[in-house]
Structures are given as structure tokens and as C-alpha cells.
PDB file of N, CA and C in Angstrom:
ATOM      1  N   UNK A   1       0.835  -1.164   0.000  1.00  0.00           N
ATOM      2  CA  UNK A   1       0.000   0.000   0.000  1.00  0.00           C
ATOM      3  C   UNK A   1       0.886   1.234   0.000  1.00  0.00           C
ATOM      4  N   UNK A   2       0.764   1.975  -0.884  1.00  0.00           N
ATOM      5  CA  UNK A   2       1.718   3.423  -1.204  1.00  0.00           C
ATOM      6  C   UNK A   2       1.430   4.050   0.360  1.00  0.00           C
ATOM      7  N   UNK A   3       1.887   5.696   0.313  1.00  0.00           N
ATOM      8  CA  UNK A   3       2.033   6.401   1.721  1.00  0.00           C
ATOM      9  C   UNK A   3       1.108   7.632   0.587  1.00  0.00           C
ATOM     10  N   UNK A   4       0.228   7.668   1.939  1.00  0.00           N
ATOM     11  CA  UNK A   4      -0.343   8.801   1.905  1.00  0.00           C
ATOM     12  C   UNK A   4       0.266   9.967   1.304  1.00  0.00           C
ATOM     13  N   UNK A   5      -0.094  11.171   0.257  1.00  0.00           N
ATOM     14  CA  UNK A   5       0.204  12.212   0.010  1.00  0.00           C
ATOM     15  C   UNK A   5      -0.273  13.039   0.787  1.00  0.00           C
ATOM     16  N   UNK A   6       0.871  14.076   1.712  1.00  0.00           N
ATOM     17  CA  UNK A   6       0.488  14.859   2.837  1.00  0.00           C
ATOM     18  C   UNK A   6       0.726  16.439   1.979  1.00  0.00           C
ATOM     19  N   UNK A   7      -0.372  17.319   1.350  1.00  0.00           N
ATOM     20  CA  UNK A   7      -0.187  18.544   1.395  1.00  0.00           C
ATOM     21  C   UNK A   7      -0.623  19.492   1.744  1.00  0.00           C
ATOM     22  N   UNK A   8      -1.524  19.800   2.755  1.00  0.00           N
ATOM     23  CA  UNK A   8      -1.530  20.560   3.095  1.00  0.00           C
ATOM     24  C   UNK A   8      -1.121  20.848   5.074  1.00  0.00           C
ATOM     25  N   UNK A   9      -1.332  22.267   5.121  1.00  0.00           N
ATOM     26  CA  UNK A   9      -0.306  22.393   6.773  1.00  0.00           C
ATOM     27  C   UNK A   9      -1.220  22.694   7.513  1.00  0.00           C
ATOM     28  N   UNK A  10      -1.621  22.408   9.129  1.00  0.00           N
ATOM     29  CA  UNK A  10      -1.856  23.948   9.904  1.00  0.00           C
ATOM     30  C   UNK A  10      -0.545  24.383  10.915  1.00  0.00           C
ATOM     31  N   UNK A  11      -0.534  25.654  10.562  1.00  0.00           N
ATOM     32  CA  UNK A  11       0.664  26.735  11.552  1.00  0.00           C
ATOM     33  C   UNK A  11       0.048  27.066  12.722  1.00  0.00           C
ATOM     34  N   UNK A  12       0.792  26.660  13.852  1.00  0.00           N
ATOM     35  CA  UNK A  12      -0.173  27.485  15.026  1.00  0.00           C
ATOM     36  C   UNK A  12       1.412  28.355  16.006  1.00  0.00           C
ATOM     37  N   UNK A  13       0.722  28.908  16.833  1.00  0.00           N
ATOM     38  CA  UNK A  13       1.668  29.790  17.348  1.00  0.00           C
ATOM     39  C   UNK A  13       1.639  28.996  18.584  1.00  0.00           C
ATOM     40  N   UNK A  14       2.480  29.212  19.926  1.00  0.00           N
ATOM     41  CA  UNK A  14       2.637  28.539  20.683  1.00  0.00           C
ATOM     42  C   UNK A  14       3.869  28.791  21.903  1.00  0.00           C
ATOM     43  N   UNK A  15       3.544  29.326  23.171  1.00  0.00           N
ATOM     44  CA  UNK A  15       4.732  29.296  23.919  1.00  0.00           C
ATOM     45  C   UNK A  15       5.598  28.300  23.507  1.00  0.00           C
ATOM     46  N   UNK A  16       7.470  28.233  24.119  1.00  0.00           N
ATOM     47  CA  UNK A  16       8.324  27.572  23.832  1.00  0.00           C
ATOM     48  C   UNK A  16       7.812  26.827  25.285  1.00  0.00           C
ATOM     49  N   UNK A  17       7.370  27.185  26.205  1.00  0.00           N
ATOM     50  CA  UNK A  17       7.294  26.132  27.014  1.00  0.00           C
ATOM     51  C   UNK A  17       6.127  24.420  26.700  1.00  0.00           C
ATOM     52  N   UNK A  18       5.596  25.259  26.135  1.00  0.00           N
ATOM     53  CA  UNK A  18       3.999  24.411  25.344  1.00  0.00           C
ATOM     54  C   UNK A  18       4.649  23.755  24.634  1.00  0.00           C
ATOM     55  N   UNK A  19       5.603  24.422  23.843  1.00  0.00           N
ATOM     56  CA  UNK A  19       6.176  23.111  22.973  1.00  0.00           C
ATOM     57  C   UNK A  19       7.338  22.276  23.223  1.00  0.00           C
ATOM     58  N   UNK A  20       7.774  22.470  24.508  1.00  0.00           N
ATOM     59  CA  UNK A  20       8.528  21.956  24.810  1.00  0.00           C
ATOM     60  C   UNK A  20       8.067  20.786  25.511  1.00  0.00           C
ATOM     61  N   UNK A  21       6.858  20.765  26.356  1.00  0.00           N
ATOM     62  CA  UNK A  21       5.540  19.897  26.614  1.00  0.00           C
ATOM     63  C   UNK A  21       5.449  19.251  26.064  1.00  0.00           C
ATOM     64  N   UNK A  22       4.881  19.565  24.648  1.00  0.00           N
ATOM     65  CA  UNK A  22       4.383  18.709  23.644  1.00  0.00           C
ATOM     66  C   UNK A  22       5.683  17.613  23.147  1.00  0.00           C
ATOM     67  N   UNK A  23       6.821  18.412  22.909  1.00  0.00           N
ATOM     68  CA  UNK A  23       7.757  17.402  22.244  1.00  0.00           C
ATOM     69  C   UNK A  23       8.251  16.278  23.462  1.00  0.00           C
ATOM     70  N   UNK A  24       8.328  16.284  25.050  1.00  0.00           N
ATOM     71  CA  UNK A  24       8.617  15.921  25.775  1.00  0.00           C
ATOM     72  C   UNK A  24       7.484  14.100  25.615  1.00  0.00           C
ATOM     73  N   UNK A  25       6.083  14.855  25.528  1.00  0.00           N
ATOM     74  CA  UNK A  25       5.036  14.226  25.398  1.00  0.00           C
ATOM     75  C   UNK A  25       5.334  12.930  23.938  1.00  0.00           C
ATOM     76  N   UNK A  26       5.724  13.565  22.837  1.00  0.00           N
ATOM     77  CA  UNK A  26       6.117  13.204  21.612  1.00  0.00           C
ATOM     78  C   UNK A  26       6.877  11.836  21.722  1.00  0.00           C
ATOM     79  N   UNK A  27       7.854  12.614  22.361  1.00  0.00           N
ATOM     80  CA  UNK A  27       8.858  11.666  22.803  1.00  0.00           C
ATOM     81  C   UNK A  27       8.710  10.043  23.540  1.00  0.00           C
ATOM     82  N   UNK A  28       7.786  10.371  24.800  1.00  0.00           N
ATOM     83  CA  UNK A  28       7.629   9.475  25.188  1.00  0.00           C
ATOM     84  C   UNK A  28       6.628   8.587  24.502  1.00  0.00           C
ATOM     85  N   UNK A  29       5.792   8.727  23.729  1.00  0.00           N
ATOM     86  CA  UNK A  29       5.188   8.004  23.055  1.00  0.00           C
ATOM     87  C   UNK A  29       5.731   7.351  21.433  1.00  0.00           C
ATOM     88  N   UNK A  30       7.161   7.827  21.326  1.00  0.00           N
ATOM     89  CA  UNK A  30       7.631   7.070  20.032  1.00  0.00           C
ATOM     90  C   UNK A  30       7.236   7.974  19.099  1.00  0.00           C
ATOM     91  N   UNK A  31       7.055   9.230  19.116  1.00  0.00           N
ATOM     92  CA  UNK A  31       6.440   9.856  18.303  1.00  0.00           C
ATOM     93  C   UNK A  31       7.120  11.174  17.392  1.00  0.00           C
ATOM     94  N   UNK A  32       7.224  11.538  16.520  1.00  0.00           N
ATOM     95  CA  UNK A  32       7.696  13.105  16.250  1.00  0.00           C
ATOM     96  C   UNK A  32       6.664  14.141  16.488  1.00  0.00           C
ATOM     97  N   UNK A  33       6.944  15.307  16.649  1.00  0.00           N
ATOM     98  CA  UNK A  33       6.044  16.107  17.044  1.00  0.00           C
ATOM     99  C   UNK A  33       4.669  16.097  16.196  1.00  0.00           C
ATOM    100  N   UNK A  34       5.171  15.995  14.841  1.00  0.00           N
ATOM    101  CA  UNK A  34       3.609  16.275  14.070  1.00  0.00           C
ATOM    102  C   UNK A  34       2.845  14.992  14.160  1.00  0.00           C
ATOM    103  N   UNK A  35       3.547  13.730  13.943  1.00  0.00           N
ATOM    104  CA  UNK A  35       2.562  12.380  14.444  1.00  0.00           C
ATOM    105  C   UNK A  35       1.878  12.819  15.665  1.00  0.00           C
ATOM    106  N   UNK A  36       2.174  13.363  17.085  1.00  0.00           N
ATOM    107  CA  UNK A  36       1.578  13.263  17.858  1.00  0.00           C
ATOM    108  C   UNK A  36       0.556  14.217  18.270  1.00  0.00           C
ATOM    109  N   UNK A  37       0.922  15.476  17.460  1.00  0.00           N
ATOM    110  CA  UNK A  37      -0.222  16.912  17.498  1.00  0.00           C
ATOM    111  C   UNK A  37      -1.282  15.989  16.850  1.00  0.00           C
ATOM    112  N   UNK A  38      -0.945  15.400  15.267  1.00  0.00           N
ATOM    113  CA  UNK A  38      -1.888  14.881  14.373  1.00  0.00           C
ATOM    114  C   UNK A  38      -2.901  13.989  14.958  1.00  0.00           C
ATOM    115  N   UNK A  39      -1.984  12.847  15.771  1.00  0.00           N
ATOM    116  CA  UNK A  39      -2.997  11.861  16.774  1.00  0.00           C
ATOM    117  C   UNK A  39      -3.914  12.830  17.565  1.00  0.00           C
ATOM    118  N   UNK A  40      -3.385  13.276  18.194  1.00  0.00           N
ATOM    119  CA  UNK A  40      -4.591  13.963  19.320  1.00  0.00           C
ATOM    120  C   UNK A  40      -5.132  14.952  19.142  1.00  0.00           C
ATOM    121  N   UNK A  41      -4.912  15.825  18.163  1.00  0.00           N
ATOM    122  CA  UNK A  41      -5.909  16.590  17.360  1.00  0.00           C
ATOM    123  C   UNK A  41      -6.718  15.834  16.575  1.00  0.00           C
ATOM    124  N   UNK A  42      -6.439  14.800  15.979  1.00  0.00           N
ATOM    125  CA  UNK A  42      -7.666  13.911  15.492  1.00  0.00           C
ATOM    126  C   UNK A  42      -8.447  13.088  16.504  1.00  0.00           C
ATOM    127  N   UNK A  43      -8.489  12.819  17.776  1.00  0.00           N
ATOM    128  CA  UNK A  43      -8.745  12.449  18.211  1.00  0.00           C
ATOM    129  C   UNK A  43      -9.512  13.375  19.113  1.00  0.00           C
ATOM    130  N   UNK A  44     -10.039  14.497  19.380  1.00  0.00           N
ATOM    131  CA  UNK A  44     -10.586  15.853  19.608  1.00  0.00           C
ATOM    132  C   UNK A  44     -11.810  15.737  18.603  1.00  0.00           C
ATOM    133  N   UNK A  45     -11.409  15.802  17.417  1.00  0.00           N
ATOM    134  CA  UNK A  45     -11.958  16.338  16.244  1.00  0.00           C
ATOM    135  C   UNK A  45     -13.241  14.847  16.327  1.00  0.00           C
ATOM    136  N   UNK A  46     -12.420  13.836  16.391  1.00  0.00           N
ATOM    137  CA  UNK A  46     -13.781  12.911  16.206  1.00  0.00           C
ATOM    138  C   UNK A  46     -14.715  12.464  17.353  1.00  0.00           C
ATOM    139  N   UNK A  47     -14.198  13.131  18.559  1.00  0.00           N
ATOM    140  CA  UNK A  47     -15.113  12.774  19.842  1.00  0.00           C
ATOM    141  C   UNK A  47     -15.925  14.304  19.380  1.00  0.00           C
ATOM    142  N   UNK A  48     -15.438  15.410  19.220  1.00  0.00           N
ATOM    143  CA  UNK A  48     -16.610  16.701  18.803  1.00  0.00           C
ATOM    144  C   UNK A  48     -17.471  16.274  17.850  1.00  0.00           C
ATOM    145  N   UNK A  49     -17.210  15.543  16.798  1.00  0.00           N
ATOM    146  CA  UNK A  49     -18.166  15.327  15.773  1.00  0.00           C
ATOM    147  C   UNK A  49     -18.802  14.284  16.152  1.00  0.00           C
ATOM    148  N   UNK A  50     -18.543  13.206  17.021  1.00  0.00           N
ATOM    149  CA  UNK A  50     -19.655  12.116  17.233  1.00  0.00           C
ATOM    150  C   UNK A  50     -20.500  12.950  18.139  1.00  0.00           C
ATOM    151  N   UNK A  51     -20.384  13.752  18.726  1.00  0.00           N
ATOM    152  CA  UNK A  51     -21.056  14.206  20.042  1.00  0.00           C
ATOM    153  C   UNK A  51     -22.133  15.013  19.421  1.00  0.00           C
ATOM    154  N   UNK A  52     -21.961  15.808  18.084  1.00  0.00           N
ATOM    155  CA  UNK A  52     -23.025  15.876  17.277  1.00  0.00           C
ATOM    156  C   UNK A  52     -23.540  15.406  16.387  1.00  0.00           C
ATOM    157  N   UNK A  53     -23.318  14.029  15.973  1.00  0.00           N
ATOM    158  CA  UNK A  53     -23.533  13.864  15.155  1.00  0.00           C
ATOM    159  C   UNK A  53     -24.222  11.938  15.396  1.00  0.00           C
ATOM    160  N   UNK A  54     -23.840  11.396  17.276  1.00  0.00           N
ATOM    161  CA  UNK A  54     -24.468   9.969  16.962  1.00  0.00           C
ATOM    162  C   UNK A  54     -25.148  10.330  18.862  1.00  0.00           C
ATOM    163  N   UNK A  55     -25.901   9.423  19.531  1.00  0.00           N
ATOM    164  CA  UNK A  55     -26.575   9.285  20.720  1.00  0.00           C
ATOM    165  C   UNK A  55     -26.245   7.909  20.977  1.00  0.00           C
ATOM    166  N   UNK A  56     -26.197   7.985  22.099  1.00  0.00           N
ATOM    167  CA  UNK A  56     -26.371   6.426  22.608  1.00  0.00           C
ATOM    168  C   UNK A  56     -27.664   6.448  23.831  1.00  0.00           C
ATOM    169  N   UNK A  57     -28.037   5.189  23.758  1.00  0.00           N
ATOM    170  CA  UNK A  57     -29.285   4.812  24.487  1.00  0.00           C
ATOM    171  C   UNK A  57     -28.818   3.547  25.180  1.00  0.00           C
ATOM    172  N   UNK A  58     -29.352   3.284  26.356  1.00  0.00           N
ATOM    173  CA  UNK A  58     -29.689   1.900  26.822  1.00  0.00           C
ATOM    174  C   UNK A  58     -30.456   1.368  25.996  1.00  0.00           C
ATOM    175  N   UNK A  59     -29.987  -0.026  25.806  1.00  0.00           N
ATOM    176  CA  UNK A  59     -31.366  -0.898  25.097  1.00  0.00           C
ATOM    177  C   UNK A  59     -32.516  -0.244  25.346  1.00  0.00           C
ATOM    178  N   UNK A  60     -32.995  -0.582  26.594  1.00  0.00           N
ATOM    179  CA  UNK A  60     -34.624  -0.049  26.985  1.00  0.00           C
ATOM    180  C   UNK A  60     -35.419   1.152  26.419  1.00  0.00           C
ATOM    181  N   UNK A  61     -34.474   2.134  26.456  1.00  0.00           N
ATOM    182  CA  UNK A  61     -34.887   3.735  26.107  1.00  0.00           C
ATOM    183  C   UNK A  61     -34.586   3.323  24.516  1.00  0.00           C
ATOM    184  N   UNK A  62     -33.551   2.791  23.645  1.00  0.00           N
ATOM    185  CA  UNK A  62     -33.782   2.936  22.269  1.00  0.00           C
ATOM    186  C   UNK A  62     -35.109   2.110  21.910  1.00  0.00           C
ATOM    187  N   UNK A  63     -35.357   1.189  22.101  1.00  0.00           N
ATOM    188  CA  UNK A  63     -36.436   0.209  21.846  1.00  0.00           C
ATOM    189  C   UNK A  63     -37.719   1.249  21.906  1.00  0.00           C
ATOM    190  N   UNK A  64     -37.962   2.046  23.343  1.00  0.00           N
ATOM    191  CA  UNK A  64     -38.669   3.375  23.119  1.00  0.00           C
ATOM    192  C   UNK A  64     -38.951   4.250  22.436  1.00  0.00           C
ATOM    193  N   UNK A  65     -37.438   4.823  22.011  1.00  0.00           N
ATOM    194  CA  UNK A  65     -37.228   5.265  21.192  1.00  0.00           C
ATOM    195  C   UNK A  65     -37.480   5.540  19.588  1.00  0.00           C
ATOM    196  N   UNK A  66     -37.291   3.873  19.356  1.00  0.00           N
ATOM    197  CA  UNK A  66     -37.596   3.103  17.892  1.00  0.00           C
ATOM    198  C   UNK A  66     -39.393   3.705  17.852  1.00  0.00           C
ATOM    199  N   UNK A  67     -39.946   2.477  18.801  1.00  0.00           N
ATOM    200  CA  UNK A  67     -41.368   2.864  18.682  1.00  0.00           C
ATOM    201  C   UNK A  67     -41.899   4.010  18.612  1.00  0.00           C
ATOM    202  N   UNK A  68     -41.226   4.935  19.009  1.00  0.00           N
ATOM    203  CA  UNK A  68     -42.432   6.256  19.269  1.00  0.00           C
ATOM    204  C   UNK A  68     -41.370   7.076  17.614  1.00  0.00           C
ATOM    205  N   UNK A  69     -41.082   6.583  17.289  1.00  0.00           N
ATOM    206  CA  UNK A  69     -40.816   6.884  15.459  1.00  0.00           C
ATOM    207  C   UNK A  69     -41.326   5.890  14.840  1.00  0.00           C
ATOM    208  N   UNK A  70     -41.748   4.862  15.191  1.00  0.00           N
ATOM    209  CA  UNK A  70     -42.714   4.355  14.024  1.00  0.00           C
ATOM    210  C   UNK A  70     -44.101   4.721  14.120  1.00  0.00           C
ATOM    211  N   UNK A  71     -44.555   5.423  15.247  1.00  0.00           N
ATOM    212  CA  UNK A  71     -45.633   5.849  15.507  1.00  0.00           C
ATOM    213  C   UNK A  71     -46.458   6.665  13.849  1.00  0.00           C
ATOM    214  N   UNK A  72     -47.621   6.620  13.172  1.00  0.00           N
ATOM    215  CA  UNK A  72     -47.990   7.574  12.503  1.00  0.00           C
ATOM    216  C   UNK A  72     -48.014   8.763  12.585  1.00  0.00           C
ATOM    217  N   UNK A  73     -47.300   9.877  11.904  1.00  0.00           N
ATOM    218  CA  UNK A  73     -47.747  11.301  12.782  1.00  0.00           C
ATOM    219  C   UNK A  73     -48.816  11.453  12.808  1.00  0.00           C
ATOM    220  N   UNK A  74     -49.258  12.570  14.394  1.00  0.00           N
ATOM    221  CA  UNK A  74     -50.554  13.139  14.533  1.00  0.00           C
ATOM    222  C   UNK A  74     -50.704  14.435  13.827  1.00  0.00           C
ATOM    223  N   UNK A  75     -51.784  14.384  13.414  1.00  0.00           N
ATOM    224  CA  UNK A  75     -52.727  15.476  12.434  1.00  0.00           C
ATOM    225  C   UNK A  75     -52.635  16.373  13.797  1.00  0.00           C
ATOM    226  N   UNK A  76     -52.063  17.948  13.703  1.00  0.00           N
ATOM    227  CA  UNK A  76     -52.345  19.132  14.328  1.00  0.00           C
ATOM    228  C   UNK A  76     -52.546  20.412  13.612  1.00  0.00           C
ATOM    229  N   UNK A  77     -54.350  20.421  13.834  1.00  0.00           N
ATOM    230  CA  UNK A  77     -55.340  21.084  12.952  1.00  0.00           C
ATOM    231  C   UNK A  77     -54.095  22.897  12.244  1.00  0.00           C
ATOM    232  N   UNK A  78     -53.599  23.099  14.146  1.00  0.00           N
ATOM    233  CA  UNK A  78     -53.037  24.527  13.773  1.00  0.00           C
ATOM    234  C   UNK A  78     -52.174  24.064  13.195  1.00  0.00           C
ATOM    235  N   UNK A  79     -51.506  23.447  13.503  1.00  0.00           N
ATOM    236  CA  UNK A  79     -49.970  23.074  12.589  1.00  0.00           C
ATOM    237  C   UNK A  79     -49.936  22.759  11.381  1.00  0.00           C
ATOM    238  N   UNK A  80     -51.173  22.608  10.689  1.00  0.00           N
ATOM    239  CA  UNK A  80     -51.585  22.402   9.394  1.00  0.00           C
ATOM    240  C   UNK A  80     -52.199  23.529   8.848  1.00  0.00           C
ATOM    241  N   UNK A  81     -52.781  24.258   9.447  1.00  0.00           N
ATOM    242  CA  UNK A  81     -52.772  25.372   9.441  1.00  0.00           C
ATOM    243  C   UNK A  81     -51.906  26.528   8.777  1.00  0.00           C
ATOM    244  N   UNK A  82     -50.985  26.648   9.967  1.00  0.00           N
ATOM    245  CA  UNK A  82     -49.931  27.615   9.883  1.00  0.00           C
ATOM    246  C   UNK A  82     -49.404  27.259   8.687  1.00  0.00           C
ATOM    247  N   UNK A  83     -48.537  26.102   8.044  1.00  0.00           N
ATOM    248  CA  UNK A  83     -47.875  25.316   7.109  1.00  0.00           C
ATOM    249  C   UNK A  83     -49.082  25.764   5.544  1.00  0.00           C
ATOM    250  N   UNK A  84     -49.901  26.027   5.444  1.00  0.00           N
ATOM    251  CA  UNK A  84     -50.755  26.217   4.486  1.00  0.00           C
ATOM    252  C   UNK A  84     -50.369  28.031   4.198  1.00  0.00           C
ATOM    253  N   UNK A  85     -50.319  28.433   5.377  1.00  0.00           N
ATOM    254  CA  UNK A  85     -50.106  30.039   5.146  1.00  0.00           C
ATOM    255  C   UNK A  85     -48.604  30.285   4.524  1.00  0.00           C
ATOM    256  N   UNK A  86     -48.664  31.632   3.435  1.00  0.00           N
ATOM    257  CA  UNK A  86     -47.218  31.677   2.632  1.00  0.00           C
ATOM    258  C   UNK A  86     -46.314  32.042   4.074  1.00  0.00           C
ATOM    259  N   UNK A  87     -44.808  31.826   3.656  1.00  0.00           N
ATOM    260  CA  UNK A  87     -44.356  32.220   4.698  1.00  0.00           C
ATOM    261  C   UNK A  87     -43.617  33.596   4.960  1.00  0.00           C
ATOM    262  N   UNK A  88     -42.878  34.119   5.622  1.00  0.00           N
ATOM    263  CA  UNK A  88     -42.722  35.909   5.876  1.00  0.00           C
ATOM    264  C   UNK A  88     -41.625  36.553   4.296  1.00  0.00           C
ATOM    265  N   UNK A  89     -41.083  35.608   3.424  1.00  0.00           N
ATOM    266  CA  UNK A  89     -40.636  36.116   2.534  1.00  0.00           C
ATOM    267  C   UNK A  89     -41.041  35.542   1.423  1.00  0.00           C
ATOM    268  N   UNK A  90     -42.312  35.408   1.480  1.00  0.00           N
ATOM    269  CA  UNK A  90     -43.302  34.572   0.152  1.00  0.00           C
ATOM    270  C   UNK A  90     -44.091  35.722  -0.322  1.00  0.00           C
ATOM    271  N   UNK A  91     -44.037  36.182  -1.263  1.00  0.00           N
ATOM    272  CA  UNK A  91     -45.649  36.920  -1.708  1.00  0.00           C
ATOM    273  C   UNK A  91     -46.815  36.398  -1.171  1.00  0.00           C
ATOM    274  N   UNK A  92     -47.497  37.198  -0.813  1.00  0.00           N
ATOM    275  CA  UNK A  92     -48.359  36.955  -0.917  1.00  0.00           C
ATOM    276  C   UNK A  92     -49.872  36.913  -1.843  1.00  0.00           C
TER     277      UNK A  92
END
């Protein structure tokens, strides 16, 4: 399997003590500095995006869950209503 083509960068600014942290950190994990920013900045990035983007349930509550979406929607006279009227940048 070939190696990834890496082109593009991010630059960040950074006390020398911060990075002296970081490379210390680097280090002990077998790492060069950008493998290890890269790991744990990706690893940020995909706990923020699951956190919007999946839920978890106990069995019990998804099974709940499930059902009350297979439910038919209920007819709400106003809400059918309102939805019939143009809306604030529609001609009227």
C-alpha cells in the first residue's frame, strides 16, 4: 500500500514552554512532534463530531425510542394550518 500524500499544513503559534511539553510528550510516546499533534488533534476532532452527530441509548430507552418513530404522525389542525399560510418572505 503506497504512503499517503500529505499537502496541506496547519501553523499554530505557541509558547516555547507548550512546545517543549508537547515534544517531551512526543517523545515518550515514540512519536515526532507532528505524528503526535496529528494523533490527538484527530482524536478531539472525532469525539466533537460524534457528540453531534451519533446518541447512545440503553437498550430499553432505544427500543422506546424506535417505537415512538414508528408511531404515525398526529394530524395538528393549527400546525396544518400555519404550514398552508405563505411564509414571511413569500408573496403573498
Amino acid at each position: 500500500m503506497g504512503a499517503t500524500i500529505k499537502e496541506d499544513r496547519i501553523e499554530i503559534r505557541l509558547a516555547s514552554a507548550e512546545k517543549k511539553r508537547i515534544r517531551q510528550a512526543a517523545v515518550l510516546c515514540h512519536q515526532n512532534v507532528s505524528e503526535f499533534v496529528l494523533r490527538a488533534v484527530r482524536t478531539v476532532a472525532d469525539e466533537t463530531l460524534a457528540e453531534q452527530t451519533r446518541f447512545v441509548l440503553p437498550e430499553d430507552r432505544m427500543i422506546a425510542f424506535n417505537a415512538a418513530l414508528d408511531q404515525p404522525a398526529k394530524s395538528i389542525p393549527r400546525l396544518r394550518a400555519l404550514l398552508k399560510k405563505p411564509g414571511v418572505f413569500e408573496k403573498k
